[in-house]
Protein backbone atom coordinates (compact mmCIF):
# COMPACT_ATOMS: atom_id res chain seq x y z
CA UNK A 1 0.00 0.00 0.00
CA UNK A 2 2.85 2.39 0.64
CA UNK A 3 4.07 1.76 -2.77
CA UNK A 4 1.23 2.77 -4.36
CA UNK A 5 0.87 5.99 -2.24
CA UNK A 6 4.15 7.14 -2.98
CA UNK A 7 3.32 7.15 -6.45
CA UNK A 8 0.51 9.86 -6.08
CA UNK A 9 1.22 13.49 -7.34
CA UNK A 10 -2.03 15.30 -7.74
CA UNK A 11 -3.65 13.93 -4.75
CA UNK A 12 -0.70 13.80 -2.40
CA UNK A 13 -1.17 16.90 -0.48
CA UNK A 14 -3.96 16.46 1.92
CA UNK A 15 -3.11 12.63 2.64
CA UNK A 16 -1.17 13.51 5.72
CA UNK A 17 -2.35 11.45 8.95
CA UNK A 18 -5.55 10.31 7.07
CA UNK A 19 -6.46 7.01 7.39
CA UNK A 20 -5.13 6.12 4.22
CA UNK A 21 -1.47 7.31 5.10
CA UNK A 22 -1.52 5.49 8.38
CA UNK A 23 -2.35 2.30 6.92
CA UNK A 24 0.33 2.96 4.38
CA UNK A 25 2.83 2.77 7.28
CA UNK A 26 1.29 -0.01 8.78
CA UNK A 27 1.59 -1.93 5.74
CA UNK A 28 5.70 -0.77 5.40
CA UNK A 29 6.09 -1.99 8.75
CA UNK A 30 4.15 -5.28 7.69
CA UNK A 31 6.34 -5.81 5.14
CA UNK A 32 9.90 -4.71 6.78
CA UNK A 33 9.49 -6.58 9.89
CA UNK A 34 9.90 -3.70 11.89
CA UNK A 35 7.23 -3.99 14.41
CA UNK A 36 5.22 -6.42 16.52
CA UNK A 37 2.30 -7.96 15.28
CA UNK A 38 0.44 -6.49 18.94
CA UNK A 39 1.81 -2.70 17.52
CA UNK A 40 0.28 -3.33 13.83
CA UNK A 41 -2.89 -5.05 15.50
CA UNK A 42 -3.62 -2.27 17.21
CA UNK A 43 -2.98 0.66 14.77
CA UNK A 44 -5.20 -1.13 12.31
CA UNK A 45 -7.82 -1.21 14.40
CA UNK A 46 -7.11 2.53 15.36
CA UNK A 47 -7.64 3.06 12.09
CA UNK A 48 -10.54 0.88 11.21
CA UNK A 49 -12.49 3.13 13.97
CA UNK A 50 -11.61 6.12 12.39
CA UNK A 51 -12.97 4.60 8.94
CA UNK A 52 -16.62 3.41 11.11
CA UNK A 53 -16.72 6.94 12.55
CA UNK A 54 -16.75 8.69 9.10
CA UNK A 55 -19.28 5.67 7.57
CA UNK A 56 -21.23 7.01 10.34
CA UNK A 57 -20.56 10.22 10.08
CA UNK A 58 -21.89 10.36 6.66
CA UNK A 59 -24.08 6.96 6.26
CA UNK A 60 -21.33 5.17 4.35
CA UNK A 61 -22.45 1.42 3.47
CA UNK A 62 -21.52 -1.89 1.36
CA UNK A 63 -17.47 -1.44 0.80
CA UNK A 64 -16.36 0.89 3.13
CA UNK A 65 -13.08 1.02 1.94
CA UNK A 66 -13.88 2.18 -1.56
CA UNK A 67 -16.54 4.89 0.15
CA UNK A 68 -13.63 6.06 2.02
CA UNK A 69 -10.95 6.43 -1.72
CA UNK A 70 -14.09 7.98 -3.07
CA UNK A 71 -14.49 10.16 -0.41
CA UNK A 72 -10.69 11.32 -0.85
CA UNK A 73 -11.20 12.15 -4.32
CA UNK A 74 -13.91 13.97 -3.96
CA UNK A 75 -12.89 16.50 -1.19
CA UNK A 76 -9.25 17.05 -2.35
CA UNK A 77 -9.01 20.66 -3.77
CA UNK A 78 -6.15 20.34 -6.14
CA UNK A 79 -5.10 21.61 -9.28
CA UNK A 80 -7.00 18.92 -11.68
CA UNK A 81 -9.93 19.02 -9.45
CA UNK A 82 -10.61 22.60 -9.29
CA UNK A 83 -9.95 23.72 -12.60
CA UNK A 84 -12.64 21.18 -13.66
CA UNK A 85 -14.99 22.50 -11.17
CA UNK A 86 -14.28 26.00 -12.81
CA UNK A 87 -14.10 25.32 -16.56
CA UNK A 88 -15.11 21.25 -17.08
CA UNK A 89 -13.54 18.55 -19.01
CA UNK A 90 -10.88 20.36 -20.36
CA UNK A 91 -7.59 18.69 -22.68
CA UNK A 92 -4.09 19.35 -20.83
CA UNK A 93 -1.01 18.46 -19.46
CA UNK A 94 -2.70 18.19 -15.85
CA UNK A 95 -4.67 15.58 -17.12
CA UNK A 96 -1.78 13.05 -17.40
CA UNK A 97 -0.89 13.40 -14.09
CA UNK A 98 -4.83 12.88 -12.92
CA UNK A 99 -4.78 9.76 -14.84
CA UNK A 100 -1.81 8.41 -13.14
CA UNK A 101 -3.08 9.31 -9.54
CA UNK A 102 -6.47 7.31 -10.51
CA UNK A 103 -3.98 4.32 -11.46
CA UNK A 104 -3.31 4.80 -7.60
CA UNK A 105 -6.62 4.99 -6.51
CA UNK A 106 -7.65 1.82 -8.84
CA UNK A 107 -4.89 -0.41 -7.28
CA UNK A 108 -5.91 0.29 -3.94
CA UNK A 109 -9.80 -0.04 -4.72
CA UNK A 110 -8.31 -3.77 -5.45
CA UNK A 111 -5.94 -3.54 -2.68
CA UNK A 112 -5.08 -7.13 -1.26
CA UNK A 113 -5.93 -7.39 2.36
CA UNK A 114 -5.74 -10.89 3.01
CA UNK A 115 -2.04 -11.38 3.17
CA UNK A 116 -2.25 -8.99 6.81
CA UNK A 117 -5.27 -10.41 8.04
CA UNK A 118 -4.21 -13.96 7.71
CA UNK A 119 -0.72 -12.71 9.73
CA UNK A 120 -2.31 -10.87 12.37
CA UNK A 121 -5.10 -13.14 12.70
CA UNK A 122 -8.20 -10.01 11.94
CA UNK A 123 -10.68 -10.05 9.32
CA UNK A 124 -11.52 -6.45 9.69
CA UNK A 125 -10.87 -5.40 6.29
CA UNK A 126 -13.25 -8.49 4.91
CA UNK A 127 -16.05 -7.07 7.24
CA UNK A 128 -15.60 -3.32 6.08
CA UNK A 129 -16.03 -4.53 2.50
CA UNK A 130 -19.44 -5.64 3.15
CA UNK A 131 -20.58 -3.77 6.02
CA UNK A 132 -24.34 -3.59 6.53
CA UNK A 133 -25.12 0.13 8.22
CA UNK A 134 -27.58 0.26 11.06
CA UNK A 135 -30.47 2.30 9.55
CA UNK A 136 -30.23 6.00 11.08
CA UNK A 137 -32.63 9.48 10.67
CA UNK A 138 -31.38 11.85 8.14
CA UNK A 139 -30.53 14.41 10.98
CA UNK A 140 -27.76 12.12 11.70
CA UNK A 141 -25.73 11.74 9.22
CA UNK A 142 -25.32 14.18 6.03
CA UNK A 143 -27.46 12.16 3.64
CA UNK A 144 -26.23 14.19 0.73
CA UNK A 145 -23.30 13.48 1.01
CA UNK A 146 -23.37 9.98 1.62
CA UNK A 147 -25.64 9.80 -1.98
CA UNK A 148 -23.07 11.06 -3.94
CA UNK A 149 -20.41 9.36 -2.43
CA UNK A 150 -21.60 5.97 -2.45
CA UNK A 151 -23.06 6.40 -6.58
CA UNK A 152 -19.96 7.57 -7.62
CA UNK A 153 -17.93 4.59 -5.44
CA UNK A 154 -20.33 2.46 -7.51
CA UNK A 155 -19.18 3.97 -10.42
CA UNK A 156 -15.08 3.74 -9.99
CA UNK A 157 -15.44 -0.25 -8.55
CA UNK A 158 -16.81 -0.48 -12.56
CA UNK A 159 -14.20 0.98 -14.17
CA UNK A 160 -10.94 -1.10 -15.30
CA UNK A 161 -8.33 1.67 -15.33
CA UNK A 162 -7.43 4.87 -14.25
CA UNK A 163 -8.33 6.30 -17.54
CA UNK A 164 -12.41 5.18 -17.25
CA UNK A 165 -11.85 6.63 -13.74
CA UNK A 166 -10.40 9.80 -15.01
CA UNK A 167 -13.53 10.48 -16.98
CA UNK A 168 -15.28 9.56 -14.16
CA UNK A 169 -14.45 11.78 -11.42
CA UNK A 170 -13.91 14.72 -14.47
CA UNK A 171 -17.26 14.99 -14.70
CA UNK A 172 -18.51 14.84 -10.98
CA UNK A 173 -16.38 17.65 -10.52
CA UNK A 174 -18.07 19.38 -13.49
CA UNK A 175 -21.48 18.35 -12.37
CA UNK A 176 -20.86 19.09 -8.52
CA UNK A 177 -17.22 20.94 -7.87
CA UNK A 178 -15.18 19.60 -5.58
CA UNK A 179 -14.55 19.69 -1.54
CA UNK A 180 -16.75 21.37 1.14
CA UNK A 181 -18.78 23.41 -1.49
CA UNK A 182 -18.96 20.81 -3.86
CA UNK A 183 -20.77 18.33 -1.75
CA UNK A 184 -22.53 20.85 1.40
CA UNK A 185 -25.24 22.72 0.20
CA UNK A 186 -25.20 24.99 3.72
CA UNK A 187 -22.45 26.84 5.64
CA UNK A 188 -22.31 28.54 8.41
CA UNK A 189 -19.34 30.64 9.72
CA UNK A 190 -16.93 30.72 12.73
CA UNK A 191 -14.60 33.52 12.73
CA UNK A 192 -12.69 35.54 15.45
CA UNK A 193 -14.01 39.22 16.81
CA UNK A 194 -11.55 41.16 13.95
CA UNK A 195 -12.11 38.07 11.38
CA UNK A 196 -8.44 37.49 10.95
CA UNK A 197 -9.52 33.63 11.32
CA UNK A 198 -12.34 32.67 9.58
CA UNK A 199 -13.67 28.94 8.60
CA UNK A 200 -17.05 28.02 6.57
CA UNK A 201 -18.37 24.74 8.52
CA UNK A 202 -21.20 22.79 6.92
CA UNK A 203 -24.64 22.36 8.00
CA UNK A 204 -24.95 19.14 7.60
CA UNK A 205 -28.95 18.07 8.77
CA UNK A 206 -30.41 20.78 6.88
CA UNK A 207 -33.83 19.66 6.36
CA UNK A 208 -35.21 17.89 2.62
CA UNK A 209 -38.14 20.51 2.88
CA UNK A 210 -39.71 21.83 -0.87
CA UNK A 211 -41.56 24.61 -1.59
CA UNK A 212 -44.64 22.55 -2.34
CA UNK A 213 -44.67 22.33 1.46
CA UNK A 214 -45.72 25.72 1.77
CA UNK A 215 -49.50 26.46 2.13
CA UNK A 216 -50.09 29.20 0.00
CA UNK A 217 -48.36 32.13 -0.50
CA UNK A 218 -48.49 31.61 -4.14
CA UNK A 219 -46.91 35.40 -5.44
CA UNK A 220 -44.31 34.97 -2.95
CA UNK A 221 -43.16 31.64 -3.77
CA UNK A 222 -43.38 32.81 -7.07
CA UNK A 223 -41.10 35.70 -7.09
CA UNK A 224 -38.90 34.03 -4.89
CA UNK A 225 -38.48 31.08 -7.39
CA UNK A 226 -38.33 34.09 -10.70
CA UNK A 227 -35.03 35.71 -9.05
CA UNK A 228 -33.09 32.48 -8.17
CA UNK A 229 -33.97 31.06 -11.58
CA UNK A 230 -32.36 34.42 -13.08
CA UNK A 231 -29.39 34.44 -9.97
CA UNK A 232 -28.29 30.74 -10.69
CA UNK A 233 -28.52 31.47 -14.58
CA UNK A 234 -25.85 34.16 -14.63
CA UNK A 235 -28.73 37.21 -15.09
CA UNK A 236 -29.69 40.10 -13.09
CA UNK A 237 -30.97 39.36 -9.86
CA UNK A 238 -32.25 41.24 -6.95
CA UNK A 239 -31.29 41.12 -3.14
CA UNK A 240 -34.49 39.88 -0.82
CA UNK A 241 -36.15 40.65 2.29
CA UNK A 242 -38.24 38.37 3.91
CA UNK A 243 -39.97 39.46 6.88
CA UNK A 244 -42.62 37.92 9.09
CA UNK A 245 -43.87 36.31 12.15
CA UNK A 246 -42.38 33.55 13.25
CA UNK A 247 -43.27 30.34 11.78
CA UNK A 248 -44.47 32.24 8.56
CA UNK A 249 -42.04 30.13 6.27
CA UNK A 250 -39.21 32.13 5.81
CA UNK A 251 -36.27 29.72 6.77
CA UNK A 252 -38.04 27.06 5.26
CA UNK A 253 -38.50 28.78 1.79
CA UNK A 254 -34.86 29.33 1.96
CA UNK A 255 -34.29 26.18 2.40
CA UNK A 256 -36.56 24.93 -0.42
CA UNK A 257 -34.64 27.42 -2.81
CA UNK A 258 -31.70 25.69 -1.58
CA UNK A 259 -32.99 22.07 -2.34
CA UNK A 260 -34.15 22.63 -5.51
CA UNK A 261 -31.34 24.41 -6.80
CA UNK A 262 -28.59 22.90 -5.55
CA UNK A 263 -27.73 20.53 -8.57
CA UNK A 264 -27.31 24.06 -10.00
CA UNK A 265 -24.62 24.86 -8.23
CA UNK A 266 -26.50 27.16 -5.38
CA UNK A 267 -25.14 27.30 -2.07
CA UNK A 268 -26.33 29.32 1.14
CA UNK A 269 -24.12 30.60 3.74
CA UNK A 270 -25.38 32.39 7.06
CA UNK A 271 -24.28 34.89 9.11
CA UNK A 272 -25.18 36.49 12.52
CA UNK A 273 -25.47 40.21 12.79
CA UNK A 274 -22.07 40.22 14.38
CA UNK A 275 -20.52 38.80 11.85
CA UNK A 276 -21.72 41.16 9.17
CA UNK A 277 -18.54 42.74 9.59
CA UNK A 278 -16.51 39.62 8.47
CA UNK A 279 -18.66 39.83 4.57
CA UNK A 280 -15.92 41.56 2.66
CA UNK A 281 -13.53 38.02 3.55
CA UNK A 282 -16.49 35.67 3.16
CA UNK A 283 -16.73 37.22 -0.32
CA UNK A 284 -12.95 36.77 -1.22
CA UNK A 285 -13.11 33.34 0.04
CA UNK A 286 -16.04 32.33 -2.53
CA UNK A 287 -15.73 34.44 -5.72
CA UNK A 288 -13.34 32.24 -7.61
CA UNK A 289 -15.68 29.21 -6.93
CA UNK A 290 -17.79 27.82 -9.67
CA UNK A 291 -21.19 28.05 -7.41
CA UNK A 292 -23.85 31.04 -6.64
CA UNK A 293 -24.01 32.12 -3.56
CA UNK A 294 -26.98 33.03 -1.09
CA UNK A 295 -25.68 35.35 2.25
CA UNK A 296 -28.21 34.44 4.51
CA UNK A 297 -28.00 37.44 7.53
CA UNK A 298 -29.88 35.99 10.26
CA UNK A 299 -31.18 38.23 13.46
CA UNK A 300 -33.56 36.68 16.21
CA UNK A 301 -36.08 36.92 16.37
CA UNK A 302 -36.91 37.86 12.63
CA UNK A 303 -34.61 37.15 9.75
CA UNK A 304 -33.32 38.85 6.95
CA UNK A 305 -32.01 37.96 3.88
CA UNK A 306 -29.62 39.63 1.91
């Protein structure tokens, strides 16, 4: 296994202590003699609960180990992945590279595990490529997410080289982006008093609520639904207000817009009224991303939307 990591350029960057890269020394160790079989027992394991918490975490099932490559290759912001996010399926040098990290990733979709677990007498691996999820609520796990990860694992486990895999993942990214925005449809923010430190963290239970849920309100639905359609298509749009009683429907209209457009590349981030002085940042942070962005400024106990 730490052969084939080595061999990753693209993709190599964000590795560091992930489960994949502590396996990879397990595996050296494995193979060099180097340590007891207790020490490897137990940083496999270590590892294989680090791999159940994020199947939980995001309602990972079937092969858990491919969820978990697929999961890599979809969060790593790198070259090849963002400038497909930006501008699609595009012909370059870059590409060569992405092929031969997707070489990588098919080797260790057929990664042999049976050699270790026949040494250290486990069959963890052999479990975690048929696991069987205990059925959870949406709230607890980021069902989105988990959707797209598991089709597109589907997808890879079909493909017979790095090149089918290349095309692939090239047009996920087109179709979705990559990373946090790419798969999150909701962010909030957490940032310091002067906003020298700021961080987008996703919402991640954000409820599957339509705008058919709405009782009435027909013209306001209406021009709601008019200006997003123009926002996410690139033409003029307006800011909004939304005011009300509580319970009216305004967060969950937002949330509709949210639902329905997110294939579109719309994304919704919200800040409190003290942060309002942190939007000049949030703005840098998001403009070169291939998404449109709704600034949700949120006040208790009415809300505003800008």
């Amino acid at each position: 296994m730490y052969r084939e990591i080595s061999k990753f350029i693209l993709y190599r960057d964000s590795l560091n202590g992930t489960i994949l890269s502590e396996l990879g020394k397990v595996f050296e160790d494995f193979d060099n003699n180097s340590a007891t079989d207790d020490n490897l027992r137990t940083r496999v394991y270590a590892q294989v609960r680090r791999l159940l918490e994020l199947a939980t975490k995001y309602g990972f099932d079937n092969n858990l180990w491919h969820n978990y490559l697929t999961f890599l290759i979809i969060t790593d912001e790198n070259p090849f992945s963002l400038t497909y996010e930006k501008a699609g399926i595009q012909e370059g040098t870059v590409n060569g590279f992405a092929i031969n990290d997707f070489s990588v990733f098919k080797s260790l979709f057929d990664f042999d595990f049976a050699p270790i677990e026949q040494s250290l007498g486990i069959n963890c691996f052999s479990v975690l490529s048929n696991y069987q999820a205990i059925e959870k609520r949406e709230q607890i796990y980021n069902k989105n997410v988990s959707e797209k990860v598991r089709a597109l694992s589907a997808r890879i486990e079909n493909a017979v080289n790095g090149k089918e895999i290349f095309k692939v993942v090239a047009e996920f990214y087109k179709d979705f982006g990559v990373g946090m925005f790419g798969l999150n449809k909701a962010f909030r923010i957490e940032t310091d008093e002067s906003c020298s430190t700021l961080k987008f963290r996703a919402i991640t239970n954000m409820q599957a609520v339509h705008l058919d849920d709405l009782i009435g309100y027909e013209p306001q639905k209406r021009a709601l639904v008019d200006n997003t359609e123009a926002f996410v298509s690139g033409k003029p749009a307006n800011n909004l207000l939304l005011y009300g009683d509580s319970g009216t429907g305004k967060s969950t209209s937002i949330k509709a817009i949210v639902n329905q457009y997110y294939d579109r590349g719309l994304r919704m981030i919200e800040i409190y009224k003290h942060q309002f002085g942190c939007l000049s940042k949030i703005i840098s942070e998001i403009k070169n991303r291939n998404y449109r962005f709704i600034i949700i400024w949120t006040t208790f106990p009415s809300r505003k939307v800008k």
